[in-house]
Structures are given as C-alpha cells and as structure tokens.
Protein backbone atom coordinates (compact mmCIF):
# COMPACT_ATOMS: atom_id res chain seq x y z
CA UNK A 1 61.94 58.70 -27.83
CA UNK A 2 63.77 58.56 -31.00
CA UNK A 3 62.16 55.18 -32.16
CA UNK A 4 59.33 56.51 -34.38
CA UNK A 5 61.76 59.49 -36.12
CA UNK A 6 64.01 56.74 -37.17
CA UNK A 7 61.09 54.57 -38.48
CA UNK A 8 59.58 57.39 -40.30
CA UNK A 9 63.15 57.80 -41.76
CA UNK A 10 62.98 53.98 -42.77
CA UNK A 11 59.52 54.84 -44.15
CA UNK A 12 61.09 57.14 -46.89
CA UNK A 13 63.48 54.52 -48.11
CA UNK A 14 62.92 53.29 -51.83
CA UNK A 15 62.96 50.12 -51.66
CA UNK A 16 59.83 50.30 -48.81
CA UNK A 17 61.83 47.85 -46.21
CA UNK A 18 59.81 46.62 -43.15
CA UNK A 19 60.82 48.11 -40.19
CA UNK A 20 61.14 46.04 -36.56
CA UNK A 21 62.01 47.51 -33.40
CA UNK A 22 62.50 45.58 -30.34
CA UNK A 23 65.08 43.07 -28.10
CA UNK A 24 67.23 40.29 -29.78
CA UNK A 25 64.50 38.07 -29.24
CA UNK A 26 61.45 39.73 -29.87
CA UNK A 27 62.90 40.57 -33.15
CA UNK A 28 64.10 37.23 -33.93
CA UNK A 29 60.08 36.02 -33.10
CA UNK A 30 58.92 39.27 -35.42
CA UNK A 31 61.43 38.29 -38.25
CA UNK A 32 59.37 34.86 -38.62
CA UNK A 33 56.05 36.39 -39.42
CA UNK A 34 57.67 39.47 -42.02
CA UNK A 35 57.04 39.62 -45.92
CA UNK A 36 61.26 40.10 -46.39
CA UNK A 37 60.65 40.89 -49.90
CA UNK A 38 61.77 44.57 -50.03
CA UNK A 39 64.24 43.45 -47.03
CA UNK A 40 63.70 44.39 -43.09
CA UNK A 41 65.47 46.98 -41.00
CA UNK A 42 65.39 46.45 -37.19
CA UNK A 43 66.07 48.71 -34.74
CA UNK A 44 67.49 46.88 -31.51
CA UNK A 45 65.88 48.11 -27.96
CA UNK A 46 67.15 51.35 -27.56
CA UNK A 47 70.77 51.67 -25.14
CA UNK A 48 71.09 54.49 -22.49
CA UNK A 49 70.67 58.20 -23.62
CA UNK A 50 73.93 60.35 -22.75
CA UNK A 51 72.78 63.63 -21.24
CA UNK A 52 75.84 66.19 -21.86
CA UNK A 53 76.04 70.01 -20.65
CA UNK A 54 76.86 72.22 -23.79
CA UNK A 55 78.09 75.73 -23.88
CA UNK A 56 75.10 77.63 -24.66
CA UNK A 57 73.50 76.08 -21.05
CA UNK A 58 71.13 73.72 -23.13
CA UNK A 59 71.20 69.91 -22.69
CA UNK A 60 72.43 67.50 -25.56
CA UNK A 61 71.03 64.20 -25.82
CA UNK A 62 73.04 61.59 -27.53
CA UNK A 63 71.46 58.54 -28.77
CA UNK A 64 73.93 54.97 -29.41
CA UNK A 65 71.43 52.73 -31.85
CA UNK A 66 72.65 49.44 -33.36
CA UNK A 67 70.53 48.45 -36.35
CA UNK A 68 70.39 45.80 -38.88
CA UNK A 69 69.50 45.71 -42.78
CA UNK A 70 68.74 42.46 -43.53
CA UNK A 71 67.41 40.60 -47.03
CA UNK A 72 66.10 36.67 -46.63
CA UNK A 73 68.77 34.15 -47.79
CA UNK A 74 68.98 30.41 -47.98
CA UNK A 75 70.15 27.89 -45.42
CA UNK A 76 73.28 26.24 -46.58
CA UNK A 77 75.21 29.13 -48.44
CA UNK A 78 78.64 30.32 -48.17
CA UNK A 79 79.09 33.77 -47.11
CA UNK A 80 80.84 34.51 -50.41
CA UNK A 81 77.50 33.55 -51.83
CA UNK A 82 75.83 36.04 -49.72
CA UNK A 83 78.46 38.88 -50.91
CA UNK A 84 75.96 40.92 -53.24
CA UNK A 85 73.21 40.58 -50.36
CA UNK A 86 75.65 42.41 -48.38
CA UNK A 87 75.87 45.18 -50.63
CA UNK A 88 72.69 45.59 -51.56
CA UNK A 89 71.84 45.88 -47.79
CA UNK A 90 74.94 48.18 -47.20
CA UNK A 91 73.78 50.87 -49.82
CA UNK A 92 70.31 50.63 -48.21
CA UNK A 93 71.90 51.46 -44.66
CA UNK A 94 73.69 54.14 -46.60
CA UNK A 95 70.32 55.56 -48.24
CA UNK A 96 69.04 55.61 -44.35
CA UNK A 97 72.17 57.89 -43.22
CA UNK A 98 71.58 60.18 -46.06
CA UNK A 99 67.96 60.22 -45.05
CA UNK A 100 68.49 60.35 -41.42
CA UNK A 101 70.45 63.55 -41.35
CA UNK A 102 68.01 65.02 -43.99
CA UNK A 103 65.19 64.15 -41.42
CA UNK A 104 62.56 66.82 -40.32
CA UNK A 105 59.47 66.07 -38.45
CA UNK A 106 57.60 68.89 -39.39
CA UNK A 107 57.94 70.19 -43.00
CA UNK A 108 60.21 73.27 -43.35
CA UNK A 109 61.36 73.29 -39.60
CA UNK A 110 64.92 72.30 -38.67
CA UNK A 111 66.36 68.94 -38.73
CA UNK A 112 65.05 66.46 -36.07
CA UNK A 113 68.82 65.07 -35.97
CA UNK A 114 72.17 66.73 -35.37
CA UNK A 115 74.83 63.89 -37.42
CA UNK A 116 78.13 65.12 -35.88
CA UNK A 117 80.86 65.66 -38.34
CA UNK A 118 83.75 62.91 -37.39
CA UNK A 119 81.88 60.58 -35.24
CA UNK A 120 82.69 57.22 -36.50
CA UNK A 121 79.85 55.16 -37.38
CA UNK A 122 80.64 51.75 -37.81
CA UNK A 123 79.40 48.82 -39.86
CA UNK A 124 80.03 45.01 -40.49
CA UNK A 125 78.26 42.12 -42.56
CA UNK A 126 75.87 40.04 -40.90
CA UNK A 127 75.67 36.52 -41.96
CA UNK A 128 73.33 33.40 -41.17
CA UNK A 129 71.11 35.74 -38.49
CA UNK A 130 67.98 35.17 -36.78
CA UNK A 131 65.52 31.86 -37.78
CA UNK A 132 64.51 32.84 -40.60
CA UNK A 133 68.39 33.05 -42.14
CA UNK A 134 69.03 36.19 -43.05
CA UNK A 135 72.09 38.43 -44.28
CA UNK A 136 72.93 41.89 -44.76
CA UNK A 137 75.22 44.27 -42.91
CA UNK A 138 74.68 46.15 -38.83
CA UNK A 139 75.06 49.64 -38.19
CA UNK A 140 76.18 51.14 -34.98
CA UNK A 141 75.89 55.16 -34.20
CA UNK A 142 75.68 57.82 -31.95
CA UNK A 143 72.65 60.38 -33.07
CA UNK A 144 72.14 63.57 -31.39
CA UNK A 145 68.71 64.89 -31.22
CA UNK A 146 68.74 68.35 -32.32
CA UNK A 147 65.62 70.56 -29.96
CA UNK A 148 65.17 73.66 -27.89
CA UNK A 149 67.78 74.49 -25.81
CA UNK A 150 67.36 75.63 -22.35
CA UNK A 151 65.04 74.48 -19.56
CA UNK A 152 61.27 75.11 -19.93
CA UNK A 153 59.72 74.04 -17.02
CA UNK A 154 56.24 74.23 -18.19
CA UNK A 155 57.18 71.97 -21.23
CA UNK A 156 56.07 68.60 -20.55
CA UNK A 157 56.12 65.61 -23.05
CA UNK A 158 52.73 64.15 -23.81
CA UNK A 159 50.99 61.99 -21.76
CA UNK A 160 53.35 63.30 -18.89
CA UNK A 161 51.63 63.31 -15.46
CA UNK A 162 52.92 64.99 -12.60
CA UNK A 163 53.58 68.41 -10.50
C-alpha cells in the first residue's frame, strides 16, 4: 500500500524524525523504545481505501491517513508550556506536505501522489499523548495515489498468487 511511499517521504525530512506505523497501541508500545531526539512521526493503521470511477474509465484510489508529529515533553507541564513544541512539530508536518506532493518513487517519473487542490486537510495540537508524554500536532488527509489508468489484467502486484 501507501505505507512505505509515505515513510520514504518522512525519510527526506531534515530534521531525520523516526517514523512508526501501526494501531493506537502498538504505537503507544513502539513510542517507549524510540530515540525522540529528532521527534517521531507515526502513521496510524491505515483506514479503508475509496475506490471511485473517473471519467477517463481508470480507477482512483483515495487514501484517508491520520498521522502524528510528535517531540518528547515532560510530565507535569501546562499546554501553554508545550506551545513552541507545537510549532515546531506543525512546520515539520508542513515540510512532510510539501514533500509528499513533491514525492516520486522512481527518479524523473511522475509523482507517486495526486494532492487535490481544495481538499481540506485538517490539523490540531496534540497534548500529553502516549506513555512516554509527548506533544506535537495530528494531521488528517485524503491522498490520492496517482498510477496507470485502465485495467491491465496481466498486471499483478508482487507476491500476488492466483489465476
């Protein structure tokens, strides 16, 4: 799926955050073992892919994500405290939409993601989250994988068995 373009994205980010993908929980276990000191981006378990008909007779896929950017804080702090966490992680989930729609898998082929002028992307500060206590900001979008369009039937994804 989409899960290792995205982390290949994070990858590519300055500031070299780790990158988690999993449930709520497994992430929450993951968080406790992580060096946070370039901050962590998690990908949540990925939500149902909408399949949509386009004009041209192709297939869109459309991808919903929810992510976090996180940075290690302390236990007993205010969330204005926290404030300049939050925008240090909110220009680092901006850095990752910039990269994101910039995205190619291969070198000099077209971009791996179509970012849809006027969908609304939407973000909010996260405070006191996971074991660990960490803060930063969320960021929930719809991606659309840009491919071939049409219906080859001999195209098969790797690793796919069958007739």
């Amino acid at each position: 799926m989409i899960r290792n373009s995205i982390a290949a994205v994070v990858a590519q980010l300055e500031s070299a955050p780790k990158f988690l993908y999993g449930t709520a929980n497994e992430l929450n276990l993951l968080a406790d073992v992580q060096d946070w000191t370039n901050g962590v981006v998690m990908l949540y378990n990925l939500k149902p892919v909408t399949l949509e008909y386009t004009e041209s007779y192709s297939i869109e896929s459309r991808y919903s994500i929810y992510m976090e950017f996180l940075y290690l804080t302390q236990f007993d702090e205010y969330t204005s405290q926290n404030e300049d966490i939050c925008t240090k992680a909110y220009w680092l989930m901006k850095e990752f939409m910039i990269k994101l729609s910039q995205y190619r898998e291969v070198p000099d082929d077209h971009k791996f993601f179509d970012i849809k002028v006027g969908d609304k992307n939407t973000s909010v500060p996260v405070y006191n989250k996971l074991d660990v206590n960490s803060t930063g900001v969320n960021l929930s979008m719809t991606l659309s994988k840009m491919g071939a369009h049409g219906f080859d039937p001999n195209s098969r994804p790797p690793g796919y068995v069958g007739p």
